[in-house]
PDB file of N, CA and C in Angstrom:
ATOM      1  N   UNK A   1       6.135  -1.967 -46.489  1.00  0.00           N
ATOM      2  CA  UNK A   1       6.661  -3.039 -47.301  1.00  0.00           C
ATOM      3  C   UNK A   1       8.179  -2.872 -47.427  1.00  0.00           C
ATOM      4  N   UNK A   2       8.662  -3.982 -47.507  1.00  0.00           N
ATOM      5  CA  UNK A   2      10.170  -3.647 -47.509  1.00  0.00           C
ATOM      6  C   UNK A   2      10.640  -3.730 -48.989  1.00  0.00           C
ATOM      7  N   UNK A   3      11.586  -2.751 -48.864  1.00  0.00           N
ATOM      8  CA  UNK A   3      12.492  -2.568 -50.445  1.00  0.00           C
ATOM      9  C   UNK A   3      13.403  -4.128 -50.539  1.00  0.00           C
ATOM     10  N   UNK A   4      13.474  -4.326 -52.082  1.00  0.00           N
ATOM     11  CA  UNK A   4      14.361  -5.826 -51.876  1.00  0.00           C
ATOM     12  C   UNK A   4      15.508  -4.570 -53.014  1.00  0.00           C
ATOM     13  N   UNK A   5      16.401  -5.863 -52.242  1.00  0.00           N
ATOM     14  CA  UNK A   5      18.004  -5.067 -52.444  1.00  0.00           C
ATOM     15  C   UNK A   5      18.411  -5.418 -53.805  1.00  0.00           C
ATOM     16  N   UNK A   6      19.241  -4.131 -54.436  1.00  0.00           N
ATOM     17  CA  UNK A   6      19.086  -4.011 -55.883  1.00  0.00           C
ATOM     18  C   UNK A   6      20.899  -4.533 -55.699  1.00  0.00           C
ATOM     19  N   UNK A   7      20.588  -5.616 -56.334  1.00  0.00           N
ATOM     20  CA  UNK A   7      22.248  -6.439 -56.866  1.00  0.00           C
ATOM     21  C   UNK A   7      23.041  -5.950 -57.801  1.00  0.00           C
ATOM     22  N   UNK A   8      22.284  -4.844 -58.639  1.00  0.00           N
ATOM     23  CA  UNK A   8      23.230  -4.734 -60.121  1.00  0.00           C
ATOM     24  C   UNK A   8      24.290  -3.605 -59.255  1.00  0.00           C
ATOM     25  N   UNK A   9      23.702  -2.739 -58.458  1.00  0.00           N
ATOM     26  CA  UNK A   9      24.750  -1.692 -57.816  1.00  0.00           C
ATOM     27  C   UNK A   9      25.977  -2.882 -57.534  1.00  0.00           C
ATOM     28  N   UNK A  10      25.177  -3.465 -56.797  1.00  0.00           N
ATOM     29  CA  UNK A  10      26.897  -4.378 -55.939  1.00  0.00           C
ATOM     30  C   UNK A  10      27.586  -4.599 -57.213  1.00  0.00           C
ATOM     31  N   UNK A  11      27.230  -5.463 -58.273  1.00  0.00           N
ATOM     32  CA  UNK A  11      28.236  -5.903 -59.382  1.00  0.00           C
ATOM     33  C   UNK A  11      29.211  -5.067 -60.082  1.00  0.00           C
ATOM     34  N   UNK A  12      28.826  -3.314 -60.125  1.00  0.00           N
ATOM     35  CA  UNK A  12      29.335  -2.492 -60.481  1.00  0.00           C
ATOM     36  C   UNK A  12      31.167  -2.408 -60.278  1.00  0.00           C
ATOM     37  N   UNK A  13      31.614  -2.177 -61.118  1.00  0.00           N
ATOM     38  CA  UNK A  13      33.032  -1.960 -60.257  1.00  0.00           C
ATOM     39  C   UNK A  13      32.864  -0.588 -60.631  1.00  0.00           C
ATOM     40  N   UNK A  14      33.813   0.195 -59.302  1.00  0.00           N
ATOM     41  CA  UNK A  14      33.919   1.293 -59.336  1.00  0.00           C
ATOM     42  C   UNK A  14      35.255   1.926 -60.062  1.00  0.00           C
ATOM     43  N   UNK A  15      35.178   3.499 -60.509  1.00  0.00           N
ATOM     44  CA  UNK A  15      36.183   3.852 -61.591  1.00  0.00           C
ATOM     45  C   UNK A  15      37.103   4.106 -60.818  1.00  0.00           C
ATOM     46  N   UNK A  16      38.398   3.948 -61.459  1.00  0.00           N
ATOM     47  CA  UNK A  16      39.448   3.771 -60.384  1.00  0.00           C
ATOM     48  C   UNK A  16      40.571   4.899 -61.963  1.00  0.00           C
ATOM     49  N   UNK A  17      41.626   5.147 -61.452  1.00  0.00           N
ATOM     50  CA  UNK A  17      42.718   5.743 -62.254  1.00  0.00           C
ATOM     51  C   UNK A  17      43.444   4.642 -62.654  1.00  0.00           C
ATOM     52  N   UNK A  18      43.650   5.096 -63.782  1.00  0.00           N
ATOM     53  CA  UNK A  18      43.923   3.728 -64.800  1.00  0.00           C
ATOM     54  C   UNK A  18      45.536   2.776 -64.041  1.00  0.00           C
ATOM     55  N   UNK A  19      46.196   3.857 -63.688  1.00  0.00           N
ATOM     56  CA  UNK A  19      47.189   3.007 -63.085  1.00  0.00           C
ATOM     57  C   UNK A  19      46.903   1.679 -61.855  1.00  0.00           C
ATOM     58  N   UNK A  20      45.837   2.202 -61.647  1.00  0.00           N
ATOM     59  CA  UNK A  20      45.177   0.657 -60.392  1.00  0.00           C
ATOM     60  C   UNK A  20      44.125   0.177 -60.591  1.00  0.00           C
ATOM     61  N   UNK A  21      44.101  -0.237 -62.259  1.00  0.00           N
ATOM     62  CA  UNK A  21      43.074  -0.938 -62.958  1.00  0.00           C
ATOM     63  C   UNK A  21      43.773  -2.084 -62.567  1.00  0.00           C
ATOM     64  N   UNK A  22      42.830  -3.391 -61.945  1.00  0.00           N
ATOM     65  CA  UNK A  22      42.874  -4.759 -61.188  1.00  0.00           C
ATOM     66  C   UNK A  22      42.905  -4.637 -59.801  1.00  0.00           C
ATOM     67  N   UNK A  23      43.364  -3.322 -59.118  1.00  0.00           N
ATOM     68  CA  UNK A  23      43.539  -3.253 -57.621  1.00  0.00           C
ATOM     69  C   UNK A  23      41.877  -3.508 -57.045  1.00  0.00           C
ATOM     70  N   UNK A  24      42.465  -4.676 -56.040  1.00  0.00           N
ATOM     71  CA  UNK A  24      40.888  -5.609 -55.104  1.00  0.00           C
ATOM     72  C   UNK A  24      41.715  -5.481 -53.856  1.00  0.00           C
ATOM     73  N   UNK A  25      40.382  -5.018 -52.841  1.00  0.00           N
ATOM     74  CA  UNK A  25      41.230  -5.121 -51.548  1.00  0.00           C
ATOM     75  C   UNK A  25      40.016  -6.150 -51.176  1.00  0.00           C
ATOM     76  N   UNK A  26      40.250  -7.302 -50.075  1.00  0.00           N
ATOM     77  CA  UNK A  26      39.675  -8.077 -49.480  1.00  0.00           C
ATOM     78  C   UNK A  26      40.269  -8.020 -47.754  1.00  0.00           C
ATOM     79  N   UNK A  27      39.085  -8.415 -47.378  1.00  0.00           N
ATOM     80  CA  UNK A  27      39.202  -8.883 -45.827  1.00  0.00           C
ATOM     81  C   UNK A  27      38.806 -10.373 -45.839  1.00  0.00           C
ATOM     82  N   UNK A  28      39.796 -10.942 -45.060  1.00  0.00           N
ATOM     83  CA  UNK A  28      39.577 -12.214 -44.851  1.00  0.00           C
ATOM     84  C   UNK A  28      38.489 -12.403 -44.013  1.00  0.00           C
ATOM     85  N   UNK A  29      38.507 -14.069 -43.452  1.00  0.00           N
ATOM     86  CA  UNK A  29      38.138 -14.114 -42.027  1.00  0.00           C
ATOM     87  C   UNK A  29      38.380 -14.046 -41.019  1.00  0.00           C
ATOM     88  N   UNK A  30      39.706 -13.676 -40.806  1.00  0.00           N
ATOM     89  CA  UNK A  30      40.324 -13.348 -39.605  1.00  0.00           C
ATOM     90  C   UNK A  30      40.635 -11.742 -39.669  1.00  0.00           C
ATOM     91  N   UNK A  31      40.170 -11.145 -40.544  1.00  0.00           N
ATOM     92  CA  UNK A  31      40.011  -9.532 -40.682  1.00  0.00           C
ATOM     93  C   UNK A  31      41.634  -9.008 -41.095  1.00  0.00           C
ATOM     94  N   UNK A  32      42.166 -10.399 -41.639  1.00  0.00           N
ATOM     95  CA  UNK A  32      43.389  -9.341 -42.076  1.00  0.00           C
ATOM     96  C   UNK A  32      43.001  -8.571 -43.677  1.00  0.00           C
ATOM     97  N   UNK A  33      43.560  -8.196 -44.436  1.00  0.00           N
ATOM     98  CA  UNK A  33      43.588  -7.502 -45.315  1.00  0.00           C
ATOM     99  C   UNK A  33      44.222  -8.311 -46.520  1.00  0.00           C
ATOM    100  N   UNK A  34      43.667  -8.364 -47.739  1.00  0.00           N
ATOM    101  CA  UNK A  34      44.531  -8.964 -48.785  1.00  0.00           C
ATOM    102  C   UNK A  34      44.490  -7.883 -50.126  1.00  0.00           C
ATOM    103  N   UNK A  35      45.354  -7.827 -50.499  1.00  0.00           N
ATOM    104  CA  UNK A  35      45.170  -6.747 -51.703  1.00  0.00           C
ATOM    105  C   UNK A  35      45.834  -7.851 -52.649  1.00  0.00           C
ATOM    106  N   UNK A  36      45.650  -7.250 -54.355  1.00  0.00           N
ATOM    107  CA  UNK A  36      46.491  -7.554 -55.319  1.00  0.00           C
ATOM    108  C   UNK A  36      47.166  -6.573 -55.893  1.00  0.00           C
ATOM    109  N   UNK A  37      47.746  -5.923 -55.432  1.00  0.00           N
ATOM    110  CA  UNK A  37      49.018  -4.918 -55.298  1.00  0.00           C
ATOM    111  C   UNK A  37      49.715  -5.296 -54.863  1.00  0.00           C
ATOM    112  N   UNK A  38      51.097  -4.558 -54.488  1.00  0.00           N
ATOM    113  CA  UNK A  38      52.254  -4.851 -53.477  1.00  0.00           C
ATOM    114  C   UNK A  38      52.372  -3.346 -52.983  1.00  0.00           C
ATOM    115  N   UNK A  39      52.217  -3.438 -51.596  1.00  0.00           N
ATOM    116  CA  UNK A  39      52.015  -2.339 -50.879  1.00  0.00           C
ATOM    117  C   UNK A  39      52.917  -1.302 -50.984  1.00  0.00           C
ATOM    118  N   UNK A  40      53.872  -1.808 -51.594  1.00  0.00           N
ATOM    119  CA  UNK A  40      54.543  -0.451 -52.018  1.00  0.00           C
ATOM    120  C   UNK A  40      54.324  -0.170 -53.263  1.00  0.00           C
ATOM    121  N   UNK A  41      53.886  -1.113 -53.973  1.00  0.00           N
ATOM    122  CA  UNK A  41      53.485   0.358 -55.486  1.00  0.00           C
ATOM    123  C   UNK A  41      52.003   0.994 -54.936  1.00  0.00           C
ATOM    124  N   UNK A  42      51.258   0.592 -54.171  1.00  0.00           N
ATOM    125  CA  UNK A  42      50.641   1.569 -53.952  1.00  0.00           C
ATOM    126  C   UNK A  42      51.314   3.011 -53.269  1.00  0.00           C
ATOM    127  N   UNK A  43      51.854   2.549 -52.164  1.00  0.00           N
ATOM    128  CA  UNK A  43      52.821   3.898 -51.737  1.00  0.00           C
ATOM    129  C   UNK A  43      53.402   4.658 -52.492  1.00  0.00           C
ATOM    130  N   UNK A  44      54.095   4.422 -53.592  1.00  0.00           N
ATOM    131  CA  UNK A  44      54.541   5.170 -54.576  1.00  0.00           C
ATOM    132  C   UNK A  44      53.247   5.801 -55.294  1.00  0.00           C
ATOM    133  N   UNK A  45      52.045   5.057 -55.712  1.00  0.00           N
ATOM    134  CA  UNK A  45      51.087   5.775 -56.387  1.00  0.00           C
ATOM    135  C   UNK A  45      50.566   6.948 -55.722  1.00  0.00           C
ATOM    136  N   UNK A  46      50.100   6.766 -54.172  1.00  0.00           N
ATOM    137  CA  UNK A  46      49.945   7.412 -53.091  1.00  0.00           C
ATOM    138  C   UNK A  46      50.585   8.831 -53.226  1.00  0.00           C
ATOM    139  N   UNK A  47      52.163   8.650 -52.644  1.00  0.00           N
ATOM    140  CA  UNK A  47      53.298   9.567 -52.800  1.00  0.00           C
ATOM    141  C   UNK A  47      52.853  10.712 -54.146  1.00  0.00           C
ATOM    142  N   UNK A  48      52.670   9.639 -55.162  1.00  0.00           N
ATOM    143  CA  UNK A  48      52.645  10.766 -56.720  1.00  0.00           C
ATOM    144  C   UNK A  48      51.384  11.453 -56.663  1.00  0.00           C
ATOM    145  N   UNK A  49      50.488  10.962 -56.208  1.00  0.00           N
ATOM    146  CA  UNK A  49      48.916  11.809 -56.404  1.00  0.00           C
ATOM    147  C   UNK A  49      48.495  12.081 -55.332  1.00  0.00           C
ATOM    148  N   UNK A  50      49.003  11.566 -54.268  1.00  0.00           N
ATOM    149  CA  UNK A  50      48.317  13.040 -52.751  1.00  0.00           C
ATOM    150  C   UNK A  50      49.120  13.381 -52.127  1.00  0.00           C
ATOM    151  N   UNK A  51      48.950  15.058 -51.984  1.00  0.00           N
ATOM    152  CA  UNK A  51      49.164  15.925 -50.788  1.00  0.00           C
ATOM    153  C   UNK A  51      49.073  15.455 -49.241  1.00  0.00           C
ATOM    154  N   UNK A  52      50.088  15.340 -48.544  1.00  0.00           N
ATOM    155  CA  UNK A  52      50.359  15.018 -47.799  1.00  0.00           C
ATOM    156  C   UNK A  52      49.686  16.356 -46.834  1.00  0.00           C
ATOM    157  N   UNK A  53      48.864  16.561 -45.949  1.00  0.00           N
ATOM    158  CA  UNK A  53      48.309  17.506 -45.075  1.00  0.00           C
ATOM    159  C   UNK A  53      49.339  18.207 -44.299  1.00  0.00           C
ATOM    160  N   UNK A  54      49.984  17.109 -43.330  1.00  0.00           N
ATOM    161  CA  UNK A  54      50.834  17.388 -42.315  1.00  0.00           C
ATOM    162  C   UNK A  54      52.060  18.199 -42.805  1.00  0.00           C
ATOM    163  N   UNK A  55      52.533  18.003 -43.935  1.00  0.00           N
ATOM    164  CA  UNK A  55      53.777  18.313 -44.931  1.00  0.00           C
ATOM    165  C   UNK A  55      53.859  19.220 -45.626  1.00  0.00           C
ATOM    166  N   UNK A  56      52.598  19.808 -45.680  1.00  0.00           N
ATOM    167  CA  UNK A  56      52.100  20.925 -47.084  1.00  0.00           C
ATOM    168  C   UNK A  56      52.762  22.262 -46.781  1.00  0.00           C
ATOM    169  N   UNK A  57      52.806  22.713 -45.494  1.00  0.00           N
ATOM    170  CA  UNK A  57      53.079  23.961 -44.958  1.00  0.00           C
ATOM    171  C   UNK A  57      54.146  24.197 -43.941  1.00  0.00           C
ATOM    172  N   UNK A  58      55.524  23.130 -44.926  1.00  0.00           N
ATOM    173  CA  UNK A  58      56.906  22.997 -44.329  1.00  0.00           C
ATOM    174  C   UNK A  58      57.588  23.235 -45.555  1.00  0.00           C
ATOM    175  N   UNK A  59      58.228  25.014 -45.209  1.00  0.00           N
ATOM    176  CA  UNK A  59      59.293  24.712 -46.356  1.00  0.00           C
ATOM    177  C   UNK A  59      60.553  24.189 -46.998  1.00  0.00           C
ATOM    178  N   UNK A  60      60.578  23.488 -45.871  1.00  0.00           N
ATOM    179  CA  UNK A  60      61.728  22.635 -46.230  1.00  0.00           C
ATOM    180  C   UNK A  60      61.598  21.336 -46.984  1.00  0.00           C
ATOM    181  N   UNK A  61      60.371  21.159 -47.304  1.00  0.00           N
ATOM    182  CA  UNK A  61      59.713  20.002 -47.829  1.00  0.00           C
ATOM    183  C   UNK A  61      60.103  20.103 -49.561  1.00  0.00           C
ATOM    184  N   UNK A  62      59.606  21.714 -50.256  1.00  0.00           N
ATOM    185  CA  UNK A  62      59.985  22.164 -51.336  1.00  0.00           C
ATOM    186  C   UNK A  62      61.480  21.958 -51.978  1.00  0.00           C
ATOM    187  N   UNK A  63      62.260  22.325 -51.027  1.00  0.00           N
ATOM    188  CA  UNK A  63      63.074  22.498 -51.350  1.00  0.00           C
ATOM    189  C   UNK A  63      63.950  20.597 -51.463  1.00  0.00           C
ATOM    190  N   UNK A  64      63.687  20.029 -50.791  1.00  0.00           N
ATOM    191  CA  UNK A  64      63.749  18.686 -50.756  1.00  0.00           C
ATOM    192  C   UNK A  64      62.959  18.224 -52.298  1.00  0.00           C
ATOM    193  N   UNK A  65      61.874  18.320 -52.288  1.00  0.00           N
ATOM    194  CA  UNK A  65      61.136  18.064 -53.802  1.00  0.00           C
ATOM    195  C   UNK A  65      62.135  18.545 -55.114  1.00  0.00           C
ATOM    196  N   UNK A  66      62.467  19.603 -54.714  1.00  0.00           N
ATOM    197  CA  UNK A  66      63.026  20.493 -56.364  1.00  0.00           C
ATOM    198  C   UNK A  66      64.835  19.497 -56.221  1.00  0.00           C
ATOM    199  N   UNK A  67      65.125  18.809 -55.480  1.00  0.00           N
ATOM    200  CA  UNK A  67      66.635  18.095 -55.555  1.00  0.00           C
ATOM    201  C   UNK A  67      66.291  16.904 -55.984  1.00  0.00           C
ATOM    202  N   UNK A  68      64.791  16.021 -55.662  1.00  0.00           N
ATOM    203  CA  UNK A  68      64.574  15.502 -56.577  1.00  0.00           C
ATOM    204  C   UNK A  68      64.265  15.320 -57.588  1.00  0.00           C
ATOM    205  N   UNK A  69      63.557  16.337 -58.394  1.00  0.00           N
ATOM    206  CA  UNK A  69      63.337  16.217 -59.459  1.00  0.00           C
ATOM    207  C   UNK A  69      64.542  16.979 -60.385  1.00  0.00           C
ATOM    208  N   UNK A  70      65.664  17.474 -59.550  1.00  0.00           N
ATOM    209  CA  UNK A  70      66.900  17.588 -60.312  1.00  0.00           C
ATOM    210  C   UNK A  70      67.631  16.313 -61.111  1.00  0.00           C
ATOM    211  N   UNK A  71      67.275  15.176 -59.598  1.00  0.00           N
ATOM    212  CA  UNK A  71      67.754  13.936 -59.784  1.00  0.00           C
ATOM    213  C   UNK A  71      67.299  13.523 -60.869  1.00  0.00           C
ATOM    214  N   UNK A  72      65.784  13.151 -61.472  1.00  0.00           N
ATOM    215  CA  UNK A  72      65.056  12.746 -62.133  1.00  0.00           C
ATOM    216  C   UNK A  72      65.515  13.115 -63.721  1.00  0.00           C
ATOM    217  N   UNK A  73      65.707  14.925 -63.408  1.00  0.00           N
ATOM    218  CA  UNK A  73      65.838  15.307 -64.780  1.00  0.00           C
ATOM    219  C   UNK A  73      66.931  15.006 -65.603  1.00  0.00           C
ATOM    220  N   UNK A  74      68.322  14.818 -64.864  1.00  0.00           N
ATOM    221  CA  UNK A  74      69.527  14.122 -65.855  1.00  0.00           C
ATOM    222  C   UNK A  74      69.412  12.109 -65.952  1.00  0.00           C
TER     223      UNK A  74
END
């Protein structure tokens, strides 16, 4: 017998970090992409909360980080 498909999952929205509370990504019909963001505040959100893989184990990366947040601090 076949299972019938449970709808309340789909309606769910999933928990997101409060800073990209409203963020919807859609695909059209022509498979482009539509968000309600602007692709660069996601990049900036991006930037602030993940580790970059490729970047992690360059120390010159650190030292670049600590001149900005010199900048930041005055």
């Amino acid at each position: 017998m076949a299972k019938k498909a449970d709808n309340s999952k789909k309606d769910k929205k999933p928990r997101v970090n409060p800073e990209l509370e409203g963020f919807e990504l859609n695909i059209d019909s022509f498979g482009e992409l539509t968000s309600t963001f602007d692709i660069d505040r996601i990049n900036e959100f991006l930037n602030r909360n993940v580790e970059d893989k490729k970047l992690k184990d360059r120390e010159d990366i650190d030292e670049i980080k600590g001149e900005d947040n010199k900048k930041e601090d005055k």
